[in-house]
PDB file of N, CA and C in Angstrom:
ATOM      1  N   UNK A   1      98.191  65.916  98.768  1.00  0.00           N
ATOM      2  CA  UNK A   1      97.877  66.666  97.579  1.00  0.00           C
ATOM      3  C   UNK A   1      97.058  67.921  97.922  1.00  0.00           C
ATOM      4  N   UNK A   2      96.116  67.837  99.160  1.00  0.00           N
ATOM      5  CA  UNK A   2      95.324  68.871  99.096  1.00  0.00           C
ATOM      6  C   UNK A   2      96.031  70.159 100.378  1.00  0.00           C
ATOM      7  N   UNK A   3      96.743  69.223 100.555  1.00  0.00           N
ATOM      8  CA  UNK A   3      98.194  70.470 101.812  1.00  0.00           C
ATOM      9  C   UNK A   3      98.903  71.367 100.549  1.00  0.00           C
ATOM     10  N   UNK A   4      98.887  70.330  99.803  1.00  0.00           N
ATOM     11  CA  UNK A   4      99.929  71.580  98.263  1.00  0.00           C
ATOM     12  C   UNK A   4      99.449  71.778  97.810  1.00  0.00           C
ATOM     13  N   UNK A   5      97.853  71.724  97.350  1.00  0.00           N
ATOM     14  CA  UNK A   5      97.029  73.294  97.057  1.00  0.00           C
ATOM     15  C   UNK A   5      96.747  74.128  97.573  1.00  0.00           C
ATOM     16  N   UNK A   6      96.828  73.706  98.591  1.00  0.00           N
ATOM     17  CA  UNK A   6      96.302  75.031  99.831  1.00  0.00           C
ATOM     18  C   UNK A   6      97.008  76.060 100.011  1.00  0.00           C
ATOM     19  N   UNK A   7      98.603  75.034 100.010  1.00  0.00           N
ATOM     20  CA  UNK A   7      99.968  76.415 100.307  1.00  0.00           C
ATOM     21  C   UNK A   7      99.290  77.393  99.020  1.00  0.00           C
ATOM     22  N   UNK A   8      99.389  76.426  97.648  1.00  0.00           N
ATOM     23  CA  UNK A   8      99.231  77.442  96.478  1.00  0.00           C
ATOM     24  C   UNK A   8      98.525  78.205  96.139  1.00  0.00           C
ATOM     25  N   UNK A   9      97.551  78.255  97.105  1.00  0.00           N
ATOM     26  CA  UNK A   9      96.075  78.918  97.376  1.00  0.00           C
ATOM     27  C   UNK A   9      96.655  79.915  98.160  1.00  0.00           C
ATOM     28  N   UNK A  10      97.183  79.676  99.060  1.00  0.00           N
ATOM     29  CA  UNK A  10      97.518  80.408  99.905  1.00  0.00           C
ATOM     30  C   UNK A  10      98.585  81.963  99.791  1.00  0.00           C
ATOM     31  N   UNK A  11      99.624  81.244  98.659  1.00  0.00           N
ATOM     32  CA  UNK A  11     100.726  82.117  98.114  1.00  0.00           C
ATOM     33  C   UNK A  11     100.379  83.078  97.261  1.00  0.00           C
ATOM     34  N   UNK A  12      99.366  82.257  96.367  1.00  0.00           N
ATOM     35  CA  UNK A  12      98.227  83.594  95.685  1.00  0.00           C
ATOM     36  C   UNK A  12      97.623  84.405  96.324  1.00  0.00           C
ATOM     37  N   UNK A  13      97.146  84.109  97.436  1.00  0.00           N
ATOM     38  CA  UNK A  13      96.075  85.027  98.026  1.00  0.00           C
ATOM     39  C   UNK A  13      96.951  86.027  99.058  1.00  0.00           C
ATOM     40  N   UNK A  14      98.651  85.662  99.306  1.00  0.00           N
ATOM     41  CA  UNK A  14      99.271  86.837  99.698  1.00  0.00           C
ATOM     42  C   UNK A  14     100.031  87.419  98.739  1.00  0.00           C
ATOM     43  N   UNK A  15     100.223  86.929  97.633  1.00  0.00           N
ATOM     44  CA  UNK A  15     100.410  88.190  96.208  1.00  0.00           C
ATOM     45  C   UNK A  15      99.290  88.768  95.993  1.00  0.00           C
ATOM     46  N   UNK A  16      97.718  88.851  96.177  1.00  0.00           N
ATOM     47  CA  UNK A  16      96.601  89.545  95.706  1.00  0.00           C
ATOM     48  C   UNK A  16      96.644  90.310  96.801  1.00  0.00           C
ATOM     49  N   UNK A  17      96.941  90.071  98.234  1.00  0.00           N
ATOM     50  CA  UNK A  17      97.314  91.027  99.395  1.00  0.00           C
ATOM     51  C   UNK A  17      98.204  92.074  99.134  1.00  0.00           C
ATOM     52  N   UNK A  18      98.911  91.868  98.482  1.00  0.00           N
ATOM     53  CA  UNK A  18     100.712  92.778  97.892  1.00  0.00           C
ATOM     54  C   UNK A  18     100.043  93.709  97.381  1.00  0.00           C
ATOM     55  N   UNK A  19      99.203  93.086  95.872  1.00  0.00           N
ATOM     56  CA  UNK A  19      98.866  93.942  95.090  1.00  0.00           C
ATOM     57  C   UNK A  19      97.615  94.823  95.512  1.00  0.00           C
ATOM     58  N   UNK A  20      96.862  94.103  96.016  1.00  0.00           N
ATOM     59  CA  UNK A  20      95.882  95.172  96.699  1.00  0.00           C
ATOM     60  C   UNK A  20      96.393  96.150  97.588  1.00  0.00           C
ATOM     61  N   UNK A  21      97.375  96.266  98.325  1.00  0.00           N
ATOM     62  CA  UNK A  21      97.585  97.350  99.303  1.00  0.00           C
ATOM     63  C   UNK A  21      98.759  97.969  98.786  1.00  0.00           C
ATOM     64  N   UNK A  22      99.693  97.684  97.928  1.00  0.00           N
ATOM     65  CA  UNK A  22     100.326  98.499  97.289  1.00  0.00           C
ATOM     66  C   UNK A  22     101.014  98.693  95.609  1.00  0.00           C
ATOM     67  N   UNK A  23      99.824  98.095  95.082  1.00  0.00           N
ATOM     68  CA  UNK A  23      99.683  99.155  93.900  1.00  0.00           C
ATOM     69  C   UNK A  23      99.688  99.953  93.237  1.00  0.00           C
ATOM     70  N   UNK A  24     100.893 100.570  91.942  1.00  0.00           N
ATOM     71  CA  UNK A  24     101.437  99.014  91.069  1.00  0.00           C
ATOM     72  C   UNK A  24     102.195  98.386  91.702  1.00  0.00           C
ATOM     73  N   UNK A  25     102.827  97.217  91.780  1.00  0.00           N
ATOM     74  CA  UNK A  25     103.566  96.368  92.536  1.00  0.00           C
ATOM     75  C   UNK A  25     104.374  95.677  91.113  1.00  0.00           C
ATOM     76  N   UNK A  26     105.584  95.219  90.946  1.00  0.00           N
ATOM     77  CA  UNK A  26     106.339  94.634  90.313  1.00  0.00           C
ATOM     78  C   UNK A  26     106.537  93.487  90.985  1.00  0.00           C
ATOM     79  N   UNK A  27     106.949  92.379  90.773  1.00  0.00           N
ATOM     80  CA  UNK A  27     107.623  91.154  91.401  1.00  0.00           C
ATOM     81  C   UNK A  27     108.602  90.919  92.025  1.00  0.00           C
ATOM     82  N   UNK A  28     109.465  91.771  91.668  1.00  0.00           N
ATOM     83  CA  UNK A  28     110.545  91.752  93.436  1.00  0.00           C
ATOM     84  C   UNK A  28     109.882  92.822  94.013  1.00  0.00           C
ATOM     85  N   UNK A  29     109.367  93.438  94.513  1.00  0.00           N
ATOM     86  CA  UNK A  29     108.447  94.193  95.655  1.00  0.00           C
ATOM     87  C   UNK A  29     107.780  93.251  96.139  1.00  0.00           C
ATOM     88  N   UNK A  30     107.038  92.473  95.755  1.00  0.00           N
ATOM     89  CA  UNK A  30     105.597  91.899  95.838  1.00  0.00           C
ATOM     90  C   UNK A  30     106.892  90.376  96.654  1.00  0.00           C
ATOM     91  N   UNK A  31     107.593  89.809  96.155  1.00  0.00           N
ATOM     92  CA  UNK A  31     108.546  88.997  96.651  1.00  0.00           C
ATOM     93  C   UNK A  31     109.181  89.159  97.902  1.00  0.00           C
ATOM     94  N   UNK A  32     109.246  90.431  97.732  1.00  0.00           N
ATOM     95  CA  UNK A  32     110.497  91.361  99.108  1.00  0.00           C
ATOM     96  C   UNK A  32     108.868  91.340 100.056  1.00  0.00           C
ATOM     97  N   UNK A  33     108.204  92.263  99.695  1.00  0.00           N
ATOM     98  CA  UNK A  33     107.160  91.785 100.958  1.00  0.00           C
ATOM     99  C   UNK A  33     106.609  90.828 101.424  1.00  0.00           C
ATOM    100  N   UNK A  34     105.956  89.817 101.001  1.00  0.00           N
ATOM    101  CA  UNK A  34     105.342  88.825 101.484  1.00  0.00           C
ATOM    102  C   UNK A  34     106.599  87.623 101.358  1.00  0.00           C
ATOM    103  N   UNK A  35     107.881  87.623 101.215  1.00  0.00           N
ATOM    104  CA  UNK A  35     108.441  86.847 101.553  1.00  0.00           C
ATOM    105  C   UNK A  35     108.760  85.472 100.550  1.00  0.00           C
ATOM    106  N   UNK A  36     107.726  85.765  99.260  1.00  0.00           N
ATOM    107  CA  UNK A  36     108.005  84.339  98.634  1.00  0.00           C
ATOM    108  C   UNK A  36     109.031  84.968  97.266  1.00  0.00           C
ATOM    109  N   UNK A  37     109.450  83.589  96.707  1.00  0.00           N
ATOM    110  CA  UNK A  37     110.179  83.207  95.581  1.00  0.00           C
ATOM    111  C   UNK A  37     109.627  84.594  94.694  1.00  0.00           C
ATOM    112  N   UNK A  38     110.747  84.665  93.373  1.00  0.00           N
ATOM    113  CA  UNK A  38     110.301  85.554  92.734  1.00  0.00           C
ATOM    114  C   UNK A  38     109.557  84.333  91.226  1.00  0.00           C
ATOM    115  N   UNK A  39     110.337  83.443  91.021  1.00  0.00           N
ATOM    116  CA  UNK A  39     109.458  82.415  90.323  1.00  0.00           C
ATOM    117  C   UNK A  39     107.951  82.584  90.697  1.00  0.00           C
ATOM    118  N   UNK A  40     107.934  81.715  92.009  1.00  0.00           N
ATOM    119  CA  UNK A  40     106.623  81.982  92.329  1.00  0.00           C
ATOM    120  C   UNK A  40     105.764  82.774  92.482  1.00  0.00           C
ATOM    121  N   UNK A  41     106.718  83.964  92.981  1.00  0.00           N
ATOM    122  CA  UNK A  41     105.394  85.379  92.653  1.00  0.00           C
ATOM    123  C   UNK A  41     104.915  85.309  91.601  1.00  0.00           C
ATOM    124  N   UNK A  42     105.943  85.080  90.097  1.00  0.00           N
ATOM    125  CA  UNK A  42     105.878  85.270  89.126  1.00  0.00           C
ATOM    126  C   UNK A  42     104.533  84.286  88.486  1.00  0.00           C
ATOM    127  N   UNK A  43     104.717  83.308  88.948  1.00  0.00           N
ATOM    128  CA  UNK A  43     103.493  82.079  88.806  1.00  0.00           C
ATOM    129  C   UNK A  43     102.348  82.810  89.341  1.00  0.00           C
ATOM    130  N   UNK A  44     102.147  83.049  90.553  1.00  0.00           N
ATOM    131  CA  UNK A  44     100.757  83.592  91.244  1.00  0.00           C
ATOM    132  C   UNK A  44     100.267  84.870  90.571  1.00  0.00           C
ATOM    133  N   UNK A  45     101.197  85.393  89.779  1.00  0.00           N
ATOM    134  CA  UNK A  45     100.478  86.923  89.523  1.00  0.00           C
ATOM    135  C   UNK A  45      99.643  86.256  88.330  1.00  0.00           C
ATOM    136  N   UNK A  46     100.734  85.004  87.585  1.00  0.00           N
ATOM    137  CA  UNK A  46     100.218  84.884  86.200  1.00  0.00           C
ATOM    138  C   UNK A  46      98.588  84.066  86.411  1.00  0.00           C
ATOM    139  N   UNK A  47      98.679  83.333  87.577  1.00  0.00           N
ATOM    140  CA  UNK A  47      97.129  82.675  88.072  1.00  0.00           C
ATOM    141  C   UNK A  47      95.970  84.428  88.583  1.00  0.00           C
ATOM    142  N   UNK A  48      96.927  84.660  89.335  1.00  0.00           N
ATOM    143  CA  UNK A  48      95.677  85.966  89.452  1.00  0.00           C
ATOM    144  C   UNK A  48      95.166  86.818  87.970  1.00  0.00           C
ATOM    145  N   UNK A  49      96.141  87.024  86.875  1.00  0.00           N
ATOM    146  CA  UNK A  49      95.873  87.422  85.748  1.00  0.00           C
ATOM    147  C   UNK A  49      94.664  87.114  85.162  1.00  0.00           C
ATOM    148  N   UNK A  50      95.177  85.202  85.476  1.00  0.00           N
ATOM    149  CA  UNK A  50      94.229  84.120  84.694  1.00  0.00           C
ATOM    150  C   UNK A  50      92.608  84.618  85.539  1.00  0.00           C
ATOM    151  N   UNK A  51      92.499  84.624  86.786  1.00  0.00           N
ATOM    152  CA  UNK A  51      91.403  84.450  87.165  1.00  0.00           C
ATOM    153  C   UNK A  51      90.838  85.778  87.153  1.00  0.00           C
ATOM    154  N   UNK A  52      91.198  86.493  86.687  1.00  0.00           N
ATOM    155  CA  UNK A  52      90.667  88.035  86.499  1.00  0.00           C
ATOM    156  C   UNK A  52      90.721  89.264  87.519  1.00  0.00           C
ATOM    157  N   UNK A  53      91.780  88.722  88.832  1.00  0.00           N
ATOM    158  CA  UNK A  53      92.338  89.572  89.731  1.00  0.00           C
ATOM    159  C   UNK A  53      92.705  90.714  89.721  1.00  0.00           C
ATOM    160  N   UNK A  54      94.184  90.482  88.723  1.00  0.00           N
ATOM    161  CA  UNK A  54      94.634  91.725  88.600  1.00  0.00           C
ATOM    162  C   UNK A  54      95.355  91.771  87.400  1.00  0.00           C
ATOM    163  N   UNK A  55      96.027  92.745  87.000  1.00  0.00           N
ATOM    164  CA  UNK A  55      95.974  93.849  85.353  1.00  0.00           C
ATOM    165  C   UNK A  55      97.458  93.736  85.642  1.00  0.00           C
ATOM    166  N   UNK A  56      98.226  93.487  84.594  1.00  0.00           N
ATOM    167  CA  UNK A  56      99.789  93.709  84.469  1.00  0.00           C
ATOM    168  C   UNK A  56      99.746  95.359  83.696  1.00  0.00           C
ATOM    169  N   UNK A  57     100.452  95.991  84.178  1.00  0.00           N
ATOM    170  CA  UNK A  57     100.736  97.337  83.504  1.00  0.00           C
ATOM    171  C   UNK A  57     102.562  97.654  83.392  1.00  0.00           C
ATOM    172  N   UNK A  58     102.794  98.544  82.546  1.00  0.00           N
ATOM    173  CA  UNK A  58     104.299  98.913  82.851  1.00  0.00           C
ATOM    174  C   UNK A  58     104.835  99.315  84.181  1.00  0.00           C
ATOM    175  N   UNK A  59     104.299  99.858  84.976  1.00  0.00           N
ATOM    176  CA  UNK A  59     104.386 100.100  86.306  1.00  0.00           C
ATOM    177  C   UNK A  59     104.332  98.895  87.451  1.00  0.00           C
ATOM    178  N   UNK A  60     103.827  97.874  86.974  1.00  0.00           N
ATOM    179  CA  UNK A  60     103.713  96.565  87.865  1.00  0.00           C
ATOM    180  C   UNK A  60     101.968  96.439  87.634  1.00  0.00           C
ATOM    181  N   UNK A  61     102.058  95.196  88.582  1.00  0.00           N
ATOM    182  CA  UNK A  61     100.346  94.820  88.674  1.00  0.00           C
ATOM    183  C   UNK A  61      99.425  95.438  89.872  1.00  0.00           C
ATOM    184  N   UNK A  62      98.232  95.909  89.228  1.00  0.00           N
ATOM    185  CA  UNK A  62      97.232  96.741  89.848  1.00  0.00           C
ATOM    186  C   UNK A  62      96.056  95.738  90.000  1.00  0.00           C
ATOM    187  N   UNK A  63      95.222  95.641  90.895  1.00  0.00           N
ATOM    188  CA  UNK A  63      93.624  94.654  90.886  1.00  0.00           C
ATOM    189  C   UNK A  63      93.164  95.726  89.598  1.00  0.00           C
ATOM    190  N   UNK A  64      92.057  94.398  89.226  1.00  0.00           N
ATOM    191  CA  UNK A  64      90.780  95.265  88.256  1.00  0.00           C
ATOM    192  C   UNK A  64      90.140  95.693  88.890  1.00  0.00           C
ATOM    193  N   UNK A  65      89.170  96.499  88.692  1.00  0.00           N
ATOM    194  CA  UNK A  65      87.625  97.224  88.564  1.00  0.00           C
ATOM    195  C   UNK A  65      87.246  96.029  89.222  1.00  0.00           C
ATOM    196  N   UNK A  66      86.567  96.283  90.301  1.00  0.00           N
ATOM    197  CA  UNK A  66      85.096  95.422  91.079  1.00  0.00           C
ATOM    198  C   UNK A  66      86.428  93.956  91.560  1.00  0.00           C
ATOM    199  N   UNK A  67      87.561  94.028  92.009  1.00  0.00           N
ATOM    200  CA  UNK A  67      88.110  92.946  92.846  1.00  0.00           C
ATOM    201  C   UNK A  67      87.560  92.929  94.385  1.00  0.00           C
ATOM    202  N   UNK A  68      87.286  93.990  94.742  1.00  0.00           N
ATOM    203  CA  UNK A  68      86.414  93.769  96.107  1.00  0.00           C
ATOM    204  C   UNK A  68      85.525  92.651  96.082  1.00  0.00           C
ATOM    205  N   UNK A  69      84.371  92.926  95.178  1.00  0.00           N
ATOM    206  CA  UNK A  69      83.760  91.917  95.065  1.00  0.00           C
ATOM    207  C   UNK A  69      83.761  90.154  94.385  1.00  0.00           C
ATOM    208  N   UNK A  70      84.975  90.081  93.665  1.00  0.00           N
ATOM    209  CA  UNK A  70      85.751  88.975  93.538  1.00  0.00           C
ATOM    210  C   UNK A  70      86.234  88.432  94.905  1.00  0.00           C
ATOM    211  N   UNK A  71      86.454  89.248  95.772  1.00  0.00           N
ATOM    212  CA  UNK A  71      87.072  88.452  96.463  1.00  0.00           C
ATOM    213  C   UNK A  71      86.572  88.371  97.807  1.00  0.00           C
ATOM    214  N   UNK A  72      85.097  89.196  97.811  1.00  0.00           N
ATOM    215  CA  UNK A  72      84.226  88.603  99.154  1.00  0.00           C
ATOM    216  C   UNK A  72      83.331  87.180  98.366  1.00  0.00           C
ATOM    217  N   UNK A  73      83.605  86.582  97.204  1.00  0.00           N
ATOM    218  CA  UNK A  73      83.356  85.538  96.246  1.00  0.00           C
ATOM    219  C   UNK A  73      84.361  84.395  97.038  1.00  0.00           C
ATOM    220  N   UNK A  74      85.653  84.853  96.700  1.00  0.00           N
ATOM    221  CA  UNK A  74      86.993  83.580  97.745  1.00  0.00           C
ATOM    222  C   UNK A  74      86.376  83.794  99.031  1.00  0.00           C
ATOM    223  N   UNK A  75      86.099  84.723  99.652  1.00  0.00           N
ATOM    224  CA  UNK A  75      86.183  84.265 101.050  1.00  0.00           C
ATOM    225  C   UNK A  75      84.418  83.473 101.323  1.00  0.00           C
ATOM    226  N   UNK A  76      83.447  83.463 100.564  1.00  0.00           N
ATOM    227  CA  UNK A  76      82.325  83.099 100.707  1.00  0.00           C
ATOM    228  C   UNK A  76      83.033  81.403 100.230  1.00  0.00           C
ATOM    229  N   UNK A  77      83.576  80.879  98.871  1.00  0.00           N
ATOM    230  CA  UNK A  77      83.845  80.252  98.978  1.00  0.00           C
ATOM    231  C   UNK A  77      84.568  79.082  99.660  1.00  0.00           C
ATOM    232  N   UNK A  78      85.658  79.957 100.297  1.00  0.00           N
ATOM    233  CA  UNK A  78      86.731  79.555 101.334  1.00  0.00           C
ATOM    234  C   UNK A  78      85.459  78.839 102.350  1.00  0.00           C
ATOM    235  N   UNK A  79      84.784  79.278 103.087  1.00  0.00           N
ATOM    236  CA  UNK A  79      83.475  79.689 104.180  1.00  0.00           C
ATOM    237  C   UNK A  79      82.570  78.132 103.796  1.00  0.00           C
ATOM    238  N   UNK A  80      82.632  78.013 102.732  1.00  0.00           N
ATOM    239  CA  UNK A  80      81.866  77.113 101.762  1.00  0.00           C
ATOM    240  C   UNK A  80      82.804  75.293 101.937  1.00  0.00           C
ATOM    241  N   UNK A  81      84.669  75.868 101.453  1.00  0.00           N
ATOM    242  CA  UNK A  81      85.190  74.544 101.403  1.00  0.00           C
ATOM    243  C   UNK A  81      85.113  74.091 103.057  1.00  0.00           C
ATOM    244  N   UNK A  82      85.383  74.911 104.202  1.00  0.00           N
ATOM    245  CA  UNK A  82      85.748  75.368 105.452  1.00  0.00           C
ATOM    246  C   UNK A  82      84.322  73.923 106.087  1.00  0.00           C
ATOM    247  N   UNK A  83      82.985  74.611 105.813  1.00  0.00           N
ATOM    248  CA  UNK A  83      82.167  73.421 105.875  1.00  0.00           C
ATOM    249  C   UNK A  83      82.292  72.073 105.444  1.00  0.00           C
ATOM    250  N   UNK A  84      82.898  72.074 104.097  1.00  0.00           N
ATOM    251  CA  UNK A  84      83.028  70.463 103.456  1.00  0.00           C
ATOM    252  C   UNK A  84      83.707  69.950 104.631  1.00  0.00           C
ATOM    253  N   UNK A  85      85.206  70.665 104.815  1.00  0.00           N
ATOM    254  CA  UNK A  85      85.869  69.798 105.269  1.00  0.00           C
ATOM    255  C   UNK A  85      85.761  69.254 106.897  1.00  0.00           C
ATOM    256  N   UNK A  86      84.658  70.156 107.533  1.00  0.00           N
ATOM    257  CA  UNK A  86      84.069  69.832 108.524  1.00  0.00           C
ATOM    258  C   UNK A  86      83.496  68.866 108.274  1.00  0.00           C
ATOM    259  N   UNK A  87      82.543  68.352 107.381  1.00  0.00           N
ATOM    260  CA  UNK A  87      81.817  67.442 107.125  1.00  0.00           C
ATOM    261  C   UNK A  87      82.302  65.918 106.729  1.00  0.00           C
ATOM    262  N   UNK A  88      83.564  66.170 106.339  1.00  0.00           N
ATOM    263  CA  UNK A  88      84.547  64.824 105.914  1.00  0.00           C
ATOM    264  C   UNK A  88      85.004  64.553 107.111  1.00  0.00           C
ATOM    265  N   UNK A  89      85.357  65.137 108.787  1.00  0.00           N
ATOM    266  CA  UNK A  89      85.847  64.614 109.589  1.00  0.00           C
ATOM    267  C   UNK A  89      84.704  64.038 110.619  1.00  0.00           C
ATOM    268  N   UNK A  90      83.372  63.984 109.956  1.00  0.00           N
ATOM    269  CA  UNK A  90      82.847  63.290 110.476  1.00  0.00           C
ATOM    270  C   UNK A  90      82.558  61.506 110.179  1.00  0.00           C
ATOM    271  N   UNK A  91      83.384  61.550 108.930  1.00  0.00           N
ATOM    272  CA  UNK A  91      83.499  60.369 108.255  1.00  0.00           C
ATOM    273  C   UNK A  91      84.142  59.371 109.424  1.00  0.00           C
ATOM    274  N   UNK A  92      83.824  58.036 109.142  1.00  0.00           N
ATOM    275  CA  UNK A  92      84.634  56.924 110.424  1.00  0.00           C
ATOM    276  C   UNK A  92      84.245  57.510 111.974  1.00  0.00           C
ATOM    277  N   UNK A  93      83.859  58.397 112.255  1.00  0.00           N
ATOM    278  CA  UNK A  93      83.943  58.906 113.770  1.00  0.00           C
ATOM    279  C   UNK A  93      82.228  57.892 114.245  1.00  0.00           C
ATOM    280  N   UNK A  94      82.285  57.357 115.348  1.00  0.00           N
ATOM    281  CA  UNK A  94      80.586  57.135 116.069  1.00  0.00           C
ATOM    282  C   UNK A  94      80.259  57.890 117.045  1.00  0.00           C
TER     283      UNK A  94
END
């Protein structure tokens, strides 16, 4: 379960790559580059929407205002789970 959040973690965070470096981006662009589904782009843009990433416009999707700092937030977090899960493989070990 936590291998298939991760991909989905993962697929988002190379559509927020798309859209950050080439902006506006539409969903077959953003598909054609990073390689995934257009469903699924279509899913990840609508989670980045949700989490306040990035802005749908007629032109395609652009990041908001202050995503830099949203997203030295994921990677502090990431940095954060990165420890847990260090800490769970010490579980059973002597």
């Amino acid at each position: 379960r936590l291998a298939r959040q991760l991909r989905k973690e993962e697929r988002d965070l190379l559509v927020l790559e798309a859209v950050l470096s080439h902006h506006p981006i539409g969903i077959s662009r953003i598909a054609e580059v990073t390689g995934i589904d257009e469903h699924k782009t279509r899913y990840s843009l609508r989670m980045l929407e949700d989490d306040g990433l990035v802005d749908p416009t007629p032109n395609g999707a652009v990041p908001v205002d202050g995503v830099a700092g949203r997203v030295d937030e994921i990677n502090a977090g990431l940095d954060a789970l990165c420890e847990r899960v260090d800490d769970l493989k010490r579980y059973g070990s002597t």
